[in-house]
Protein backbone atom coordinates (compact mmCIF):
# COMPACT_ATOMS: atom_id res chain seq x y z
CA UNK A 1 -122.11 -189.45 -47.43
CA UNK A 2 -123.76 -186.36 -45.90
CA UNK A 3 -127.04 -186.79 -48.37
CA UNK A 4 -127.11 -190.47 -47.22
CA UNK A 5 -127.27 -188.51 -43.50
CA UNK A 6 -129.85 -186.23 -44.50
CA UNK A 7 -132.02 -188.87 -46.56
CA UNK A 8 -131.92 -191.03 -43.09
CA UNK A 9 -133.04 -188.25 -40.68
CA UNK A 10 -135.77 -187.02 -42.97
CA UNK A 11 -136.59 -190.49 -43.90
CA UNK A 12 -139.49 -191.16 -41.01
CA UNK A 13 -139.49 -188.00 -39.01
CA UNK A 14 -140.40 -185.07 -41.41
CA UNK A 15 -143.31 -183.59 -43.16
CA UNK A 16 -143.88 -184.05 -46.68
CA UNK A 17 -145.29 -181.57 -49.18
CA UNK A 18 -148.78 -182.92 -49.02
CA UNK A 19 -149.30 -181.62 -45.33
CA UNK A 20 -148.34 -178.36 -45.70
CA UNK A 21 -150.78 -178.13 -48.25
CA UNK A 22 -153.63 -179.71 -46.52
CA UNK A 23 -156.49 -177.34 -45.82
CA UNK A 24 -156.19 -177.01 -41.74
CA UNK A 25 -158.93 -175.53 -40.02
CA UNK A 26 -156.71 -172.21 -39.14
CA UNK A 27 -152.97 -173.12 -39.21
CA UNK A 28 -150.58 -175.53 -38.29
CA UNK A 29 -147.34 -175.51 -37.48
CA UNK A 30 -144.96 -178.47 -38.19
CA UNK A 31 -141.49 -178.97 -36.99
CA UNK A 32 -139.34 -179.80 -40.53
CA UNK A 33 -138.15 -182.93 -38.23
CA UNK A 34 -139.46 -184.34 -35.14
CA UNK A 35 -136.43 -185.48 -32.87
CA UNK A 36 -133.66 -183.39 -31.60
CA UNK A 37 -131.38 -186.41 -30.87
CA UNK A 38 -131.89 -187.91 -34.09
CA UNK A 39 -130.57 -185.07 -35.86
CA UNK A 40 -127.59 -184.47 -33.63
CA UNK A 41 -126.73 -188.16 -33.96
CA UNK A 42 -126.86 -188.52 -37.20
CA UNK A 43 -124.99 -184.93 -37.95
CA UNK A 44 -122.56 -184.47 -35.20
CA UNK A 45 -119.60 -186.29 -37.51
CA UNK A 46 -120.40 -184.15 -40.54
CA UNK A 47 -121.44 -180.80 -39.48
CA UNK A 48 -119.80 -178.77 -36.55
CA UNK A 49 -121.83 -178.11 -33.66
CA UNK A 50 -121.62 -174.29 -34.15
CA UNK A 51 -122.92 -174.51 -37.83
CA UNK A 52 -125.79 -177.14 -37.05
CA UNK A 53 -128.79 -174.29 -36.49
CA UNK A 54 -127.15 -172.55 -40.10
CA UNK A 55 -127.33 -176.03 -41.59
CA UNK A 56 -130.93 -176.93 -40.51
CA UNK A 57 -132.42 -173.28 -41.40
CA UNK A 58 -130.62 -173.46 -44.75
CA UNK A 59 -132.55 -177.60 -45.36
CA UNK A 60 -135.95 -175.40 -44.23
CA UNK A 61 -135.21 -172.69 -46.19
CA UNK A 62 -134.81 -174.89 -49.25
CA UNK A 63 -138.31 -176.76 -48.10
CA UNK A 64 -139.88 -174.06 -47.66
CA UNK A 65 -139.12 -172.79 -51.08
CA UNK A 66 -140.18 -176.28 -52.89
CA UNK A 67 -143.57 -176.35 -50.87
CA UNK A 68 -144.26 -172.58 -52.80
CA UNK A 69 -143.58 -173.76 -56.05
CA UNK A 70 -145.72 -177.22 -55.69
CA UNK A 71 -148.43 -174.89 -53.90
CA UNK A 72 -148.47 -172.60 -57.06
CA UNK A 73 -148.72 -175.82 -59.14
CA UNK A 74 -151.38 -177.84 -57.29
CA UNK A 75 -153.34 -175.05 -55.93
CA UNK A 76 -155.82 -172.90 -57.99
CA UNK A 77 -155.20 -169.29 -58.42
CA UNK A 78 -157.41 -168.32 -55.59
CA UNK A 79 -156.56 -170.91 -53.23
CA UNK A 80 -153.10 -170.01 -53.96
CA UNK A 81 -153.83 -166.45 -52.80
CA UNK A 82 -154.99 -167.46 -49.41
CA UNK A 83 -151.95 -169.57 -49.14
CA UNK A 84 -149.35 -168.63 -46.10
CA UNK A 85 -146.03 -170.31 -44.92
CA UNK A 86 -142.97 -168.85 -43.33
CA UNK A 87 -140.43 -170.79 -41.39
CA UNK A 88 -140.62 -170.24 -37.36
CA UNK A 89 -138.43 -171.19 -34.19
CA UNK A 90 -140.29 -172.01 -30.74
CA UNK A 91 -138.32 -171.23 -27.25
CA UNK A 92 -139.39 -172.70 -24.84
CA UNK A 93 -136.53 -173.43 -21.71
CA UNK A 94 -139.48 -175.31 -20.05
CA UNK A 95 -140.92 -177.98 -22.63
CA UNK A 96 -138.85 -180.81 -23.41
CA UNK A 97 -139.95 -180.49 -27.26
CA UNK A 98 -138.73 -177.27 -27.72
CA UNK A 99 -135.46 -177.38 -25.60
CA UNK A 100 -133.32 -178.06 -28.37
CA UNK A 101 -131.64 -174.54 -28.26
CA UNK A 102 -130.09 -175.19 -24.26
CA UNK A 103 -129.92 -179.45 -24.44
CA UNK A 104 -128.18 -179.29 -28.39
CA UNK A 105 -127.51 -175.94 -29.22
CA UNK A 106 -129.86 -175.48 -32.27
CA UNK A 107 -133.40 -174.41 -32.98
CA UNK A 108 -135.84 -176.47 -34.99
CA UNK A 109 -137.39 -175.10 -37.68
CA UNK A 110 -140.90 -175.22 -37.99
CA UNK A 111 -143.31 -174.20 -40.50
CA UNK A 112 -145.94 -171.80 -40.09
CA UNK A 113 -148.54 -172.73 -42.49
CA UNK A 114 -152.19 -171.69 -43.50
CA UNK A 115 -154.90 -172.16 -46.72
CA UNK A 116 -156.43 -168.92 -44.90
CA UNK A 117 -154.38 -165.90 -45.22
CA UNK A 118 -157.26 -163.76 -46.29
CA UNK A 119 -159.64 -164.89 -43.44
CA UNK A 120 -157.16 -164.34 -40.46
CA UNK A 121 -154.47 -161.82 -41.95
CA UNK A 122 -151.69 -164.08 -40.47
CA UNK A 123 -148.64 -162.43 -42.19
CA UNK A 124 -149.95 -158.58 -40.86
CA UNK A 125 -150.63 -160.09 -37.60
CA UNK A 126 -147.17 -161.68 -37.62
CA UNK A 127 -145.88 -157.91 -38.60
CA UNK A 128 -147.25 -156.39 -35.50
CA UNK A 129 -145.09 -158.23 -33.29
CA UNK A 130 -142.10 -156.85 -32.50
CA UNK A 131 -138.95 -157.38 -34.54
CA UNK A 132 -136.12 -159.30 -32.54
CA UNK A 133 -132.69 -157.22 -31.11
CA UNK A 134 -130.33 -160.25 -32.99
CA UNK A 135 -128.29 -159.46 -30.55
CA UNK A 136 -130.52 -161.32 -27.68
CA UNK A 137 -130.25 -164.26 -29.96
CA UNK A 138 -126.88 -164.97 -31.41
CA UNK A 139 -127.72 -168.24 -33.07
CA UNK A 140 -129.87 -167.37 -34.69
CA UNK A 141 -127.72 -163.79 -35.91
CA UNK A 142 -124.98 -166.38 -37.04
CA UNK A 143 -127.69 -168.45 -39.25
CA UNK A 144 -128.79 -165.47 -40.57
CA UNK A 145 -125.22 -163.80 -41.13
CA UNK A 146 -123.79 -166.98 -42.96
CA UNK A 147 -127.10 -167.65 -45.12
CA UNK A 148 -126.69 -163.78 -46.09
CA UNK A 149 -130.19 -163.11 -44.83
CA UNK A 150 -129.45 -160.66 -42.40
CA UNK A 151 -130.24 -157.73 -44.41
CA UNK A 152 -133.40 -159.65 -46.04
CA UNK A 153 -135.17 -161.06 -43.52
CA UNK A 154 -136.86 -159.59 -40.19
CA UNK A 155 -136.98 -161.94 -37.43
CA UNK A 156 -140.41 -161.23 -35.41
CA UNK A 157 -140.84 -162.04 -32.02
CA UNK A 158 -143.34 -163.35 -29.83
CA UNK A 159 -143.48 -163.93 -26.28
CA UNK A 160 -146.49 -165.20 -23.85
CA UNK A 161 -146.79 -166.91 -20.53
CA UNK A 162 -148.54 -169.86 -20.17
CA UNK A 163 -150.15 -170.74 -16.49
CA UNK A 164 -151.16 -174.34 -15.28
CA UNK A 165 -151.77 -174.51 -12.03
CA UNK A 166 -148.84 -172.51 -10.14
CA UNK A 167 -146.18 -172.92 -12.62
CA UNK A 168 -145.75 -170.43 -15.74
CA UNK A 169 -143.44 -170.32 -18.42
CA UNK A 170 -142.39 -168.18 -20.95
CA UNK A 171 -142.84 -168.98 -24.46
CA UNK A 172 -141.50 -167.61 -27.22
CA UNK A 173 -141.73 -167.74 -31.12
CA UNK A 174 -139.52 -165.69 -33.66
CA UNK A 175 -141.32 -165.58 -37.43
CA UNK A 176 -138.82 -164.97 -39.83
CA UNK A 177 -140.59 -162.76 -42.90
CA UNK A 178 -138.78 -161.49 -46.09
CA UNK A 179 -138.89 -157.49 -45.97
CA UNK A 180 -141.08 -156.06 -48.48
CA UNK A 181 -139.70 -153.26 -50.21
């Protein structure tokens, strides 16, 4: 029954493999599924409200991992090397698109994706931010806690204000990076 959920919300609204391989002109970064309500429609019989974020990093997480392996295999050796993705959450209390954390009480996962590592050094640019005090964001501590990635995975954080006109808004975006040993 739950598959059947899963197959329906990622039947029109999510990327495929394809487009996170595509060679963008810097980087993109897709949502894994476009439409909030969708999601919480579709999922709010099945999967408790509290576990929802856990349950949509974990269906990233396992993306994320399939897009590697069918990068390794479609990409050459060298194109593979210049090959970036990591999984990302945008904050932003002001945009409708990325409100999902206050309006339905998860984040969306995203994918931060690139063909051009070696040109613009993505991942050490990523590092230089600062790493995120879990305890500002207990979501996504939880989804981190009950995937056991907490002691695995650094959670960088970005933050920026945007101006048009006389209005500004804070923007934030949290990178979440394996630790290197």
């Amino acid at each position: 029954m739950l598959t059947k959920k899963i197959a329906k919300i990622f039947k029109d609204s999510s990327i495929q493999f394809e487009e996170l391989l595509f060679d963008y002109e810097t980087f993109e970064e897709p949502p894994l599924i476009h439409g909030y309500p969708t999601v919480k429609k579709i999922l709010k019989n099945n999967i408790n409200r509290e576990d929802l974020n856990t349950f949509l990093f974990n269906l990233a997480l396992a993306h994320l991992n399939s897009v590697v392996l069918y990068a390794k295999n479609k990409l050459t050796p060298e194109e593979f090397a210049n090959f970036f993705i990591c999984l990302t959450y945008n904050d932003d209390e002001n945009d409708e698109v990325y409100s999902g954390v206050s309006e339905f009480g998860f984040y969306m996962p995203s994918f931060w994706v690139t063909r051009k590592e070696k040109q613009l050094d993505i991942k050490n640019q990523i590092k230089k931010e600062d790493i995120a005090n879990l305890e500002d964001y207990p979501i996504i501590k939880k989804t981190l806690t009950d995937l056991n990635l907490i002691q695995i995975m650094d959670v960088h954080l970005q933050s920026w204000t945007e101006q048009f006109g006389s209005e500004s808004y804070d923007n934030k975006r949290f990178f979440f990076l394996y630790k290197e040993n």
